[in-house]
C-alpha atoms as a PDB file:
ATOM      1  CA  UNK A   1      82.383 109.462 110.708  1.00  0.00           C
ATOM      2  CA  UNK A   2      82.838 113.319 109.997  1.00  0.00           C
ATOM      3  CA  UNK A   3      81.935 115.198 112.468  1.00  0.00           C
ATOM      4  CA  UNK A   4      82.157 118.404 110.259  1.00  0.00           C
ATOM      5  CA  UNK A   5      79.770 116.667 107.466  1.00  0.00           C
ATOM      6  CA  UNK A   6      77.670 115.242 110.339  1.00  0.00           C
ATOM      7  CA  UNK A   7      77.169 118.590 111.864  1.00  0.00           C
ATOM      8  CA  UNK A   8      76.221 119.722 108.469  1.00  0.00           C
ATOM      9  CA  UNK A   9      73.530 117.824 107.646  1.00  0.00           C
ATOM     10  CA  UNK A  10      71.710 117.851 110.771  1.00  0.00           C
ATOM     11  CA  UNK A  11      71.138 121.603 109.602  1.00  0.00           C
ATOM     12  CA  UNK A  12      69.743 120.896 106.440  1.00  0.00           C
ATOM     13  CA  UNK A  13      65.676 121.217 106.240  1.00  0.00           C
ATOM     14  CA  UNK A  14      64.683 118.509 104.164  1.00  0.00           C
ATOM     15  CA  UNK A  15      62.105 115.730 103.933  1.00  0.00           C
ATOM     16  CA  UNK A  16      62.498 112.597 106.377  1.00  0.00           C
ATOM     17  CA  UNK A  17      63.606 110.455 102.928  1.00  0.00           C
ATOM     18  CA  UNK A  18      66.414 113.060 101.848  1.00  0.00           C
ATOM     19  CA  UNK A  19      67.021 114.200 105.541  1.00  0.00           C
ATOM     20  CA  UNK A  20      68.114 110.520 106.480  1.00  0.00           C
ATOM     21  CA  UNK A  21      70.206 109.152 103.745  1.00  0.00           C
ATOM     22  CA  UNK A  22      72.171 112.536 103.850  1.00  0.00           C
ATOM     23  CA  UNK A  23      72.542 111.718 107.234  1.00  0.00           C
ATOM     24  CA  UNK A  24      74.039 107.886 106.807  1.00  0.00           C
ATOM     25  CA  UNK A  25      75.824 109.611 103.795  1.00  0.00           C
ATOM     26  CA  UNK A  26      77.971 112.005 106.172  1.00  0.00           C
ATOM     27  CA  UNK A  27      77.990 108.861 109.017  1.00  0.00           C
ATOM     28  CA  UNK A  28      80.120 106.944 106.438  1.00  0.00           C
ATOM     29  CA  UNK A  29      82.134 110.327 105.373  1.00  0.00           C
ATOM     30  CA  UNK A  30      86.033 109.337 106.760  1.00  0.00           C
ATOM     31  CA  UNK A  31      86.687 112.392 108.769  1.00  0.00           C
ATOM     32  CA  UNK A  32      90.440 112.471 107.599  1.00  0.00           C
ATOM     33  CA  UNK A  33      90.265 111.865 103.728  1.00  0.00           C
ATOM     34  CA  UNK A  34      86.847 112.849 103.260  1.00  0.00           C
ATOM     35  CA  UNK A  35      85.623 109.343 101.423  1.00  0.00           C
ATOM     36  CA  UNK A  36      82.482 108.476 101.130  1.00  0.00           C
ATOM     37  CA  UNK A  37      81.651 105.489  98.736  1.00  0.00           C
ATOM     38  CA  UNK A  38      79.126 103.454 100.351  1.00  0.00           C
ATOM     39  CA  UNK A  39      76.605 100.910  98.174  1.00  0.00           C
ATOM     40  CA  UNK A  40      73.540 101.237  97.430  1.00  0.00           C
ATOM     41  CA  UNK A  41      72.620  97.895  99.880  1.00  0.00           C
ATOM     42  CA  UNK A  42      74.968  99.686 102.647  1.00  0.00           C
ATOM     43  CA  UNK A  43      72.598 102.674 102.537  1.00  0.00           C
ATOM     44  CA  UNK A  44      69.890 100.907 102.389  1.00  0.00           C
ATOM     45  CA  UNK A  45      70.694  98.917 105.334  1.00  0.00           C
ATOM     46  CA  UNK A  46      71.669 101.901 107.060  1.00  0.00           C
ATOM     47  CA  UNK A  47      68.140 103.701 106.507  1.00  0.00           C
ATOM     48  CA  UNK A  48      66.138 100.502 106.918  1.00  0.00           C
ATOM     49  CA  UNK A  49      64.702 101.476 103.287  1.00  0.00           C
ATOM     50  CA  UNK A  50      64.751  99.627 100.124  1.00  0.00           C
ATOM     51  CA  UNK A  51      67.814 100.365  97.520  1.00  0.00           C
ATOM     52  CA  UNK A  52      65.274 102.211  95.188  1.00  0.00           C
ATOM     53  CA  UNK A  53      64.431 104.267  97.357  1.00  0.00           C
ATOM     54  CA  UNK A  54      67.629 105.484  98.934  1.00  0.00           C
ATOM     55  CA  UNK A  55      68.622 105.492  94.772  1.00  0.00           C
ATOM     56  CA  UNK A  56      65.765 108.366  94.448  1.00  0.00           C
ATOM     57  CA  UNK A  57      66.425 109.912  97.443  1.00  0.00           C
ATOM     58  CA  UNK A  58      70.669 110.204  96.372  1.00  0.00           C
ATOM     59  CA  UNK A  59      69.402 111.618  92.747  1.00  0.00           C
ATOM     60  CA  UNK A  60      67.038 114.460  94.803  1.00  0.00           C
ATOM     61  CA  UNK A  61      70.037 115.441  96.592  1.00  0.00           C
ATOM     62  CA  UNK A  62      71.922 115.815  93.628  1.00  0.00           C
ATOM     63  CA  UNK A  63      69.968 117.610  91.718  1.00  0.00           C
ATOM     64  CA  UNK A  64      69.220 119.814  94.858  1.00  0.00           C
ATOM     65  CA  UNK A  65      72.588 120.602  95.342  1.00  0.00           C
ATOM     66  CA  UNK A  66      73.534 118.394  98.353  1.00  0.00           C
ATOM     67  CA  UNK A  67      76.030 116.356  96.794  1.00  0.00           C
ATOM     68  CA  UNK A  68      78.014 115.632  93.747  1.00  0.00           C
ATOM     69  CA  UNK A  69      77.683 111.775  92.602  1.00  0.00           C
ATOM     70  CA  UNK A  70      81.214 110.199  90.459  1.00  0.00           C
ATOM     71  CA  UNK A  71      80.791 107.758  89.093  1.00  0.00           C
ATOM     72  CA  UNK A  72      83.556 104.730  89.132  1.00  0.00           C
ATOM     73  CA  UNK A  73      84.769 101.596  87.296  1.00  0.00           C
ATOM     74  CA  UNK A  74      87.515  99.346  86.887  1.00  0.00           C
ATOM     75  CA  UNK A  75      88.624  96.905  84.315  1.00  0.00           C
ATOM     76  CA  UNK A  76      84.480  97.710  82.834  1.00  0.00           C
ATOM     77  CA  UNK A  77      83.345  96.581  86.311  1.00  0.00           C
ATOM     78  CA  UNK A  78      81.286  98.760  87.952  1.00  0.00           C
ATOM     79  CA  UNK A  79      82.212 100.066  91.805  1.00  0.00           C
ATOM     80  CA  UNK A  80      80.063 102.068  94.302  1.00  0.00           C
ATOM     81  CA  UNK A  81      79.509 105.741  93.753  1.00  0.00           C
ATOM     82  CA  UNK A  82      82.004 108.228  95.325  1.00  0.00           C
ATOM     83  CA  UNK A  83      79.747 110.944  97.210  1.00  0.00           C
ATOM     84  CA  UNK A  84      81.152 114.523  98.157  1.00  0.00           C
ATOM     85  CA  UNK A  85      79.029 116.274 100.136  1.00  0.00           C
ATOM     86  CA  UNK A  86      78.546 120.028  99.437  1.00  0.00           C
ATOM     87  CA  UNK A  87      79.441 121.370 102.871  1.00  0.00           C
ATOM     88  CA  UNK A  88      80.200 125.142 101.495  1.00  0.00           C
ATOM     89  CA  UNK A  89      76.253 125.206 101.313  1.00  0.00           C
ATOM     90  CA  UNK A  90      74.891 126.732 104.039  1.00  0.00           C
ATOM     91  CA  UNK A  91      71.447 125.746 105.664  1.00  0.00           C
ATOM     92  CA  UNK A  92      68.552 125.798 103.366  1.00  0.00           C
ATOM     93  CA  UNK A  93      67.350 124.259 100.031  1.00  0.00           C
ATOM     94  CA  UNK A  94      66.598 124.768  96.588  1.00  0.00           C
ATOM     95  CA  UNK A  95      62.854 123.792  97.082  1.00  0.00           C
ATOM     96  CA  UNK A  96      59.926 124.491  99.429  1.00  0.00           C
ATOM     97  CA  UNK A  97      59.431 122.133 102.158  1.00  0.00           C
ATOM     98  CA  UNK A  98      56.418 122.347 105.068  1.00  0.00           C
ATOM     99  CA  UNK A  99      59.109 121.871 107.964  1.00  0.00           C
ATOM    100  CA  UNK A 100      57.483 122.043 111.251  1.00  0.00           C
ATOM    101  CA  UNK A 101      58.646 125.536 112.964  1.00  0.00           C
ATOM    102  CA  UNK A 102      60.879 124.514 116.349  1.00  0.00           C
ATOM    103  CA  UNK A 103      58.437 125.562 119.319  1.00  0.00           C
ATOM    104  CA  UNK A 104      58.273 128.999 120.820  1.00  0.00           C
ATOM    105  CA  UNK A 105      60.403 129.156 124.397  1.00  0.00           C
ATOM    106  CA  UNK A 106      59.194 132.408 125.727  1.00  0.00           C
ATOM    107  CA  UNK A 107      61.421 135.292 125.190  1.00  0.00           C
ATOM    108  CA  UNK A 108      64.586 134.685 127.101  1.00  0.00           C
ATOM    109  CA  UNK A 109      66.905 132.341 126.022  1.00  0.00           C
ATOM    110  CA  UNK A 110      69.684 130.811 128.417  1.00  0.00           C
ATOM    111  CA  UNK A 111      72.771 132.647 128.333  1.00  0.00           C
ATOM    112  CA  UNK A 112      75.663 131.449 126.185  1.00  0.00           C
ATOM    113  CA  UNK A 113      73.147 129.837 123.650  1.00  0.00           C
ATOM    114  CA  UNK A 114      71.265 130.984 121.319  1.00  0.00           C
ATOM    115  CA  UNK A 115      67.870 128.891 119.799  1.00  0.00           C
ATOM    116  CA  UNK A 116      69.305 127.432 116.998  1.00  0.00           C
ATOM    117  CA  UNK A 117      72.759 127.378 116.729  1.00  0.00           C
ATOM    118  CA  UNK A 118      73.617 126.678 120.067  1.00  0.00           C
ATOM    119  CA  UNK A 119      76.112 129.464 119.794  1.00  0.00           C
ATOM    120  CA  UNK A 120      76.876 132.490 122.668  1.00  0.00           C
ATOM    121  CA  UNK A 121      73.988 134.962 123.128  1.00  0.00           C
ATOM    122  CA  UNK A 122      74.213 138.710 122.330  1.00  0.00           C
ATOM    123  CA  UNK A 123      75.301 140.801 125.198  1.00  0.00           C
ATOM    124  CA  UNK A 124      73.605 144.315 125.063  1.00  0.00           C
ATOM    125  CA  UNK A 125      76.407 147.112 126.928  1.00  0.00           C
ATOM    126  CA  UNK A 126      75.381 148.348 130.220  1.00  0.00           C
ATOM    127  CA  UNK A 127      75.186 152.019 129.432  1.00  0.00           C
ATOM    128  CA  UNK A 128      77.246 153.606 132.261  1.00  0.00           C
ATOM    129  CA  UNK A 129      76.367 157.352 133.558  1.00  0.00           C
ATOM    130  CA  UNK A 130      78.612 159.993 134.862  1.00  0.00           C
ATOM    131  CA  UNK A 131      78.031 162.503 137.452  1.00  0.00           C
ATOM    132  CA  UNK A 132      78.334 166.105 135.818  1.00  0.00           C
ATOM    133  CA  UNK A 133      78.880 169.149 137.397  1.00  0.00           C
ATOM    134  CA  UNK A 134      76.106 171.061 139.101  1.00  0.00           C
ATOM    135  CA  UNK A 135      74.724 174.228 137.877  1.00  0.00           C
ATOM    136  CA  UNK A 136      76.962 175.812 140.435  1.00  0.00           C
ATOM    137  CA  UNK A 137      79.964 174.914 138.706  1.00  0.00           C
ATOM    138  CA  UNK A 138      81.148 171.859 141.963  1.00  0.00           C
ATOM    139  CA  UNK A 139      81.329 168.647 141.002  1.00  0.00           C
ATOM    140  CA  UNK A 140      78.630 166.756 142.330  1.00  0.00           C
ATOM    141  CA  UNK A 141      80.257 164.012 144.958  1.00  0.00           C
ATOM    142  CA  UNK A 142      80.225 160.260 144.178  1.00  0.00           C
ATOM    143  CA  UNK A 143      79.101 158.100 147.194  1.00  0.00           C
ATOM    144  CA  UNK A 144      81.385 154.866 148.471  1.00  0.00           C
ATOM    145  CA  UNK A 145      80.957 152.165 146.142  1.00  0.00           C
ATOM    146  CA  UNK A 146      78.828 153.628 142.938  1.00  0.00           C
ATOM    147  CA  UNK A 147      78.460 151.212 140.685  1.00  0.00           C
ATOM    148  CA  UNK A 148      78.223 154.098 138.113  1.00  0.00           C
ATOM    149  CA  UNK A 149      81.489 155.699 138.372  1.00  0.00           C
ATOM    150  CA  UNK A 150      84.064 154.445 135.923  1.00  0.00           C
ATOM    151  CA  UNK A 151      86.395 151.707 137.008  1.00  0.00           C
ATOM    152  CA  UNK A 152      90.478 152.410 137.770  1.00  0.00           C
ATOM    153  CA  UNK A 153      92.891 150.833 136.049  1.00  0.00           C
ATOM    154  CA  UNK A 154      93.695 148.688 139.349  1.00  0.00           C
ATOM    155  CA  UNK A 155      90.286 147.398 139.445  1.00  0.00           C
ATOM    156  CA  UNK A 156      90.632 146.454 135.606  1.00  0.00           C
ATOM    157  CA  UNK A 157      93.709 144.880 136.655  1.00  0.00           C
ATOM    158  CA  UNK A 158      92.622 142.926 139.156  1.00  0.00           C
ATOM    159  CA  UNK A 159      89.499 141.495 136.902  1.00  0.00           C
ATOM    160  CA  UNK A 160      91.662 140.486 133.988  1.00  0.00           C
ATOM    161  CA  UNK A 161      93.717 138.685 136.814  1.00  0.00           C
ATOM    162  CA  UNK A 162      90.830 137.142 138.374  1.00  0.00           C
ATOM    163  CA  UNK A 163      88.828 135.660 135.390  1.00  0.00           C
ATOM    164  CA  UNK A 164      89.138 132.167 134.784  1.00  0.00           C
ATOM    165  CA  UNK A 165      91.715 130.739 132.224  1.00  0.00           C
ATOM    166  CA  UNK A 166      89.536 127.369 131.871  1.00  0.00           C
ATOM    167  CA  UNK A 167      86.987 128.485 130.197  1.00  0.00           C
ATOM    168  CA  UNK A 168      86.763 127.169 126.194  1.00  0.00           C
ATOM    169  CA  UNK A 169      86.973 130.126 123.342  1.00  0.00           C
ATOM    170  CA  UNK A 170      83.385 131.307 122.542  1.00  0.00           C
ATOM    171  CA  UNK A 171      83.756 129.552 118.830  1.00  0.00           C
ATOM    172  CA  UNK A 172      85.087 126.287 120.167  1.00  0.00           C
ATOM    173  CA  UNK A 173      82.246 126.030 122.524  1.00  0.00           C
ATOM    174  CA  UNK A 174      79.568 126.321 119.762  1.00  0.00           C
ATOM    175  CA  UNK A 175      81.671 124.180 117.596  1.00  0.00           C
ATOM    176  CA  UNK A 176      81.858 121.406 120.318  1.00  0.00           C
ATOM    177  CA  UNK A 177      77.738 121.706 121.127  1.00  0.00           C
ATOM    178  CA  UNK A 178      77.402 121.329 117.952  1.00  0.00           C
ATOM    179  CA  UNK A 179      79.248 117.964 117.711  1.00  0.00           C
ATOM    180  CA  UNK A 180      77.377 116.566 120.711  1.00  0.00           C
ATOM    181  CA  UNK A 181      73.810 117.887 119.544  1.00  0.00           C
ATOM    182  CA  UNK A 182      74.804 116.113 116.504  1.00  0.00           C
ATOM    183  CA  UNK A 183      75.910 113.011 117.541  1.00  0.00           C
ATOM    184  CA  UNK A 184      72.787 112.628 119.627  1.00  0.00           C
ATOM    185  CA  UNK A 185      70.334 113.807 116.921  1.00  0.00           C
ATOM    186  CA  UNK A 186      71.928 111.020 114.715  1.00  0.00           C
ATOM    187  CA  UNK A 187      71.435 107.852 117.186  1.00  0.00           C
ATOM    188  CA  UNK A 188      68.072 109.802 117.917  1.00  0.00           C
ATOM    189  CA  UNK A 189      66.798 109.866 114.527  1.00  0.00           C
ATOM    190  CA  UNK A 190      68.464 105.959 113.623  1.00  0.00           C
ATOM    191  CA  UNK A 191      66.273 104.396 116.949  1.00  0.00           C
ATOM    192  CA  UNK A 192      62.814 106.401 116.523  1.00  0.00           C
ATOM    193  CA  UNK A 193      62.717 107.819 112.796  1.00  0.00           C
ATOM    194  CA  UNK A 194      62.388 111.292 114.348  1.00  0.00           C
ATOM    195  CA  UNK A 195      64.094 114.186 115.272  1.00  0.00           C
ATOM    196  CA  UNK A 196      64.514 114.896 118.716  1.00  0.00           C
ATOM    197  CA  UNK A 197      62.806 118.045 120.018  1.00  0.00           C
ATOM    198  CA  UNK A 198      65.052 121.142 120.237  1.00  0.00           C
ATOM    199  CA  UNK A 199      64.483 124.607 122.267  1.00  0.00           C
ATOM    200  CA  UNK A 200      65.783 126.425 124.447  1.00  0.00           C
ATOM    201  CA  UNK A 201      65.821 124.291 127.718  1.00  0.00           C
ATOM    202  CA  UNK A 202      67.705 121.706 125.172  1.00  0.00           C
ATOM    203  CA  UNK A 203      70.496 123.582 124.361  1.00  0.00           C
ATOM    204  CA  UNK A 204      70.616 124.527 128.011  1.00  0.00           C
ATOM    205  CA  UNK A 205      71.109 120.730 129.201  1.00  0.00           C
ATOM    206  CA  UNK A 206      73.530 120.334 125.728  1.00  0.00           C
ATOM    207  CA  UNK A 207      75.644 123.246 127.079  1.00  0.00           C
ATOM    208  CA  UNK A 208      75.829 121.276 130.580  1.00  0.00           C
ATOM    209  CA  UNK A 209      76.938 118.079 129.053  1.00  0.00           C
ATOM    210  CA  UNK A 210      79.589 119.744 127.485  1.00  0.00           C
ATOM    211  CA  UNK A 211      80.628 121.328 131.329  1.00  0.00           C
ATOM    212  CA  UNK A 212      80.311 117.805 132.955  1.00  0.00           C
ATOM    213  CA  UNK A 213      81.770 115.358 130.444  1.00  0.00           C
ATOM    214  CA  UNK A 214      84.437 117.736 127.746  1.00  0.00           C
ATOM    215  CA  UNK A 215      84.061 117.921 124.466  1.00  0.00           C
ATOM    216  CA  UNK A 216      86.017 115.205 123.266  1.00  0.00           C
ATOM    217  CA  UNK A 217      84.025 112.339 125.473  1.00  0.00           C
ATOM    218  CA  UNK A 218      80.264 113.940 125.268  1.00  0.00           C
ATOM    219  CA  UNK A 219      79.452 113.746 121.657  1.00  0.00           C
ATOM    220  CA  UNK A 220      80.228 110.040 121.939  1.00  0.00           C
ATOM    221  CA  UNK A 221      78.089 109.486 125.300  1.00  0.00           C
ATOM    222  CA  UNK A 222      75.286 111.139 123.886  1.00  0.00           C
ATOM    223  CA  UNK A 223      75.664 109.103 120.982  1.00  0.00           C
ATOM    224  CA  UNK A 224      76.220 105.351 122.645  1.00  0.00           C
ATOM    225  CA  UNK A 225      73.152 106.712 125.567  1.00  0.00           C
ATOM    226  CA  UNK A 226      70.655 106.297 122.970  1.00  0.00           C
ATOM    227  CA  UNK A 227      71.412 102.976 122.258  1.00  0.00           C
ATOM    228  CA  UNK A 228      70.874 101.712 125.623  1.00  0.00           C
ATOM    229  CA  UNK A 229      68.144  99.053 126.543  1.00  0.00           C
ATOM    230  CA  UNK A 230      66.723 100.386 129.574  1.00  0.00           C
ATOM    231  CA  UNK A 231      62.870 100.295 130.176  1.00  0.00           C
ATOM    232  CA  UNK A 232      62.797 103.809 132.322  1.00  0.00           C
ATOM    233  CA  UNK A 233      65.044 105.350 129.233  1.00  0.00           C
ATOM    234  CA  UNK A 234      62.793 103.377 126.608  1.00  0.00           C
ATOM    235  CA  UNK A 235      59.437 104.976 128.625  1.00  0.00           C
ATOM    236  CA  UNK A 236      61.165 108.296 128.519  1.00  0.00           C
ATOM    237  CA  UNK A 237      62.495 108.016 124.703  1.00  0.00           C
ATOM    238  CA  UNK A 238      65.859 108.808 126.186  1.00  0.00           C
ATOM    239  CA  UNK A 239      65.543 112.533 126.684  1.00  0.00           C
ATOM    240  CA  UNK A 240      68.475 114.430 127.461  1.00  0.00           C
ATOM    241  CA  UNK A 241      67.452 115.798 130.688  1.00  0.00           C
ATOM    242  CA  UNK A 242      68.295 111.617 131.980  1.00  0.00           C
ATOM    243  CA  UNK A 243      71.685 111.718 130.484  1.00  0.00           C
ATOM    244  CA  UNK A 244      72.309 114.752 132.295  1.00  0.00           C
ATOM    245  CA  UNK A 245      70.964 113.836 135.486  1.00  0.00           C
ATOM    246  CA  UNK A 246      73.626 110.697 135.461  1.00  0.00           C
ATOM    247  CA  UNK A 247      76.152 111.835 132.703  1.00  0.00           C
ATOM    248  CA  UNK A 248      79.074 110.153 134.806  1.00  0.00           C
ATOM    249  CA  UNK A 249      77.602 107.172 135.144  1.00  0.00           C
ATOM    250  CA  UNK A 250      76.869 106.742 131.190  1.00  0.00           C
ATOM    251  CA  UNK A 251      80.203 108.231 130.680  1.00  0.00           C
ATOM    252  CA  UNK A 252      81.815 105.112 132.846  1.00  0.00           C
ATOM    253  CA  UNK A 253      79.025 102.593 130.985  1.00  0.00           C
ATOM    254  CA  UNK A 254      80.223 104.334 127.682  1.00  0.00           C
ATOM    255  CA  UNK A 255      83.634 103.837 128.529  1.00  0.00           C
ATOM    256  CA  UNK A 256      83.586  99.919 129.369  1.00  0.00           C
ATOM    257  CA  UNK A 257      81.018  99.350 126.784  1.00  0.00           C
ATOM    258  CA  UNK A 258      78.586  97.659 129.297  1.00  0.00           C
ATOM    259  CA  UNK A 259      75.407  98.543 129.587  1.00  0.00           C
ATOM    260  CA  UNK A 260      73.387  98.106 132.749  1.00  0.00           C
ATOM    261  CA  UNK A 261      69.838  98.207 133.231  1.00  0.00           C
ATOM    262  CA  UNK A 262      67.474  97.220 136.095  1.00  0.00           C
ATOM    263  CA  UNK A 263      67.602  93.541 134.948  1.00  0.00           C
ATOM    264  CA  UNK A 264      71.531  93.580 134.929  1.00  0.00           C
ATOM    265  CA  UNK A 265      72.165  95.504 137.946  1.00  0.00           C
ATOM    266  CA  UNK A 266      70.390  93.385 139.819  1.00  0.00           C
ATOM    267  CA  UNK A 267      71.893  90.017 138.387  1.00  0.00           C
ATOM    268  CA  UNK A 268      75.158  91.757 139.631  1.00  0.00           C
ATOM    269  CA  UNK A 269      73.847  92.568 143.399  1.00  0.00           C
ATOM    270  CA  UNK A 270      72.612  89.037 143.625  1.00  0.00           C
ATOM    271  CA  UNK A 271      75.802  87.202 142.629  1.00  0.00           C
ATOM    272  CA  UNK A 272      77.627  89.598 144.969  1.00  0.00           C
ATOM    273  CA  UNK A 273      75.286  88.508 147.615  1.00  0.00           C
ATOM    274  CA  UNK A 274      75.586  84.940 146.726  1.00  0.00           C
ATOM    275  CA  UNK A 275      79.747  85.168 147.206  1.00  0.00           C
ATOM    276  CA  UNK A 276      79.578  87.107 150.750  1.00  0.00           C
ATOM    277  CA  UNK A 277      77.318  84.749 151.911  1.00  0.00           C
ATOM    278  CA  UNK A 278      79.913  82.029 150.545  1.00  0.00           C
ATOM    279  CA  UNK A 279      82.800  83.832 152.591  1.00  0.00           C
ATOM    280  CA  UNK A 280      80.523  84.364 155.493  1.00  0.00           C
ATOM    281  CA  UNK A 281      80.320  80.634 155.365  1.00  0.00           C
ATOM    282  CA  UNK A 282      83.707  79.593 155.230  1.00  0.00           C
ATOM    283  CA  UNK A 283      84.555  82.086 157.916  1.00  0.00           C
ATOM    284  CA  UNK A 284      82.080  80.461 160.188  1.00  0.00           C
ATOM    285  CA  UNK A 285      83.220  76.919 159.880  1.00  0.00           C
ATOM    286  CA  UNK A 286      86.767  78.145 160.391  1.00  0.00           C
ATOM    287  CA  UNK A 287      85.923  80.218 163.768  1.00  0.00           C
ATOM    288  CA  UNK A 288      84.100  77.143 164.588  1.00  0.00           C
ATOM    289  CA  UNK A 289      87.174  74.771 165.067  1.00  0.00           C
ATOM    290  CA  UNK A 290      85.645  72.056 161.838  1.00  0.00           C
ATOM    291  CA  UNK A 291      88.207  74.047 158.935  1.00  0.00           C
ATOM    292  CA  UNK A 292      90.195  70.842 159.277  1.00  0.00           C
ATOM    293  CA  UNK A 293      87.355  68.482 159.226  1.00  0.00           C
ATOM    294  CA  UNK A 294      85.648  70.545 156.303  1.00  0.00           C
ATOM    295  CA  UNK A 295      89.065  70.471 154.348  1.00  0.00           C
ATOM    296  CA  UNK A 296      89.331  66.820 154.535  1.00  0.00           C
ATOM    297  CA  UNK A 297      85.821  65.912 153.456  1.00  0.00           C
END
């Protein structure tokens, strides 16, 4: 999978039919050569539609300006199409869609992210105001500690020195939200046929994950945490404000590839139980003076 081309096409505004196979289209994009020459059946598989369908919705794109189909053959035998995906378009479309606005947050936005690129929020400068001289030509005296007095170079000094180092670049943040809102839009929209909702408070919890898990392990927790079989997550449609509130936890489950629910967790407990109470056991008849007797038998 491309990330790049994944990222991509979760921006596009398109239909659900068009919207989806460009999706499975950039899933099956090899992130290193750029390949992409999946069949007809493999599409269709992938979008749980029928091959004429995902054939109409691949010709749309075209002709929209999505992708670029080749065709390919060898020895007169026909092979699969090769794709390329048009990722110098930016976000839009030739044609008129009704897309459903994203829904209205208030007015303040979390800082660091904006609404729909998940990027770093303008900063508006803190207009800073100097004492000027009084009509009586003295300077008019600056009390202990005003915060509107301009800083010395020490104190700049000692702020460059001070600020964290570990903070990502603003651009590689956005860039790595972006992969993890991606990833988790994709297993989203393959498991319920819908977009997951995104505002404000979303990019918020996005930008967390990011904090708590890095960006090279979160895109693919968000990813595998929507494919877990878990009633409370199923009740919940696996929201991303449960990831977050155990993101180490599906990290670890991500990690070992095992998944554990209520059902598992509790077959584990009870064969724990069942081998301390087996140990308990032994220890007793061994304390008890019958280990010899119990060994022979």
């Amino acid at each position: 999978m491309s990330f790049q081309a994944m990222a991509w096409a979760v921006e596009q505004k398109l239909p659900t039919r068009e919207k989806f196979v460009l999706l499975m289209l950039a899933n099956r994009t090899n992130h290193d050569t750029g390949r992409c020459d999946p069949s007809h059946r493999r599409l269709a598989d992938d979008c749980g539609m029928s091959a004429s369908t995902v054939k109409r919705a691949i010709q749309q794109l075209e002709e929209d300006g999505y992708l670029v189909i080749e065709n390919r053959a060898f020895n007169a035998v026909k092979l699969p199409n090769q794709y390329r995906l048009c990722l110098e378009r930016g976000v839009g479309s030739h044609r008129t869609y009704p897309v459903q606005d994203e829904p209205t947050v208030g007015s303040h936005r979390p800082e660091g992210l904006g609404h729909s690129d998940l990027g770093v929020g303008s900063h508006r400068p803190i207009k800073q105001e100097y004492n000027q001289e009084d009509k009586t030509g003295s300077k008019t005296e600056k009390p202990c500690g005003d915060l509107s007095a301009p800083p010395t170079k020490a104190a700049v000094s000692n702020k460059s020195a001070k600020k964290p180092k570990t903070e990502p670049a603003d651009s590689d943040r956005q860039e790595a939200c972006r992969m993890i809102w991606s990833s988790y839009a994709t297993a989203y929209f393959a498991r319920y046929r819908t977009e997951p909702v995104r505002n404000a408070k979303i990019n918020t919890q996005v930008n967390d994950l990011l904090k708590r898990l890095g960006s090279v392990e979160a895109p693919h927790v968000a990813a595998y945490y929507v494919t877990i079989n878990d009633s409370y997550l199923i009740r919940s449609c696996h929201d991303l404000g449960s990831l977050l509130a155990k993101a180490e936890a599906y990290r670890t489950q991500w990690a070992t590839n095992t998944q554990v629910n209520g059902v598992t967790a509790r077959q584990m407990e009870n064969t724990q139980a069942n081998l301390n109470a087996a140990e308990q056991a032994k220890a007793m008849i061994l304390e008890g003076g019958q280990g010899n007797a119990f060994l022979r038998r």
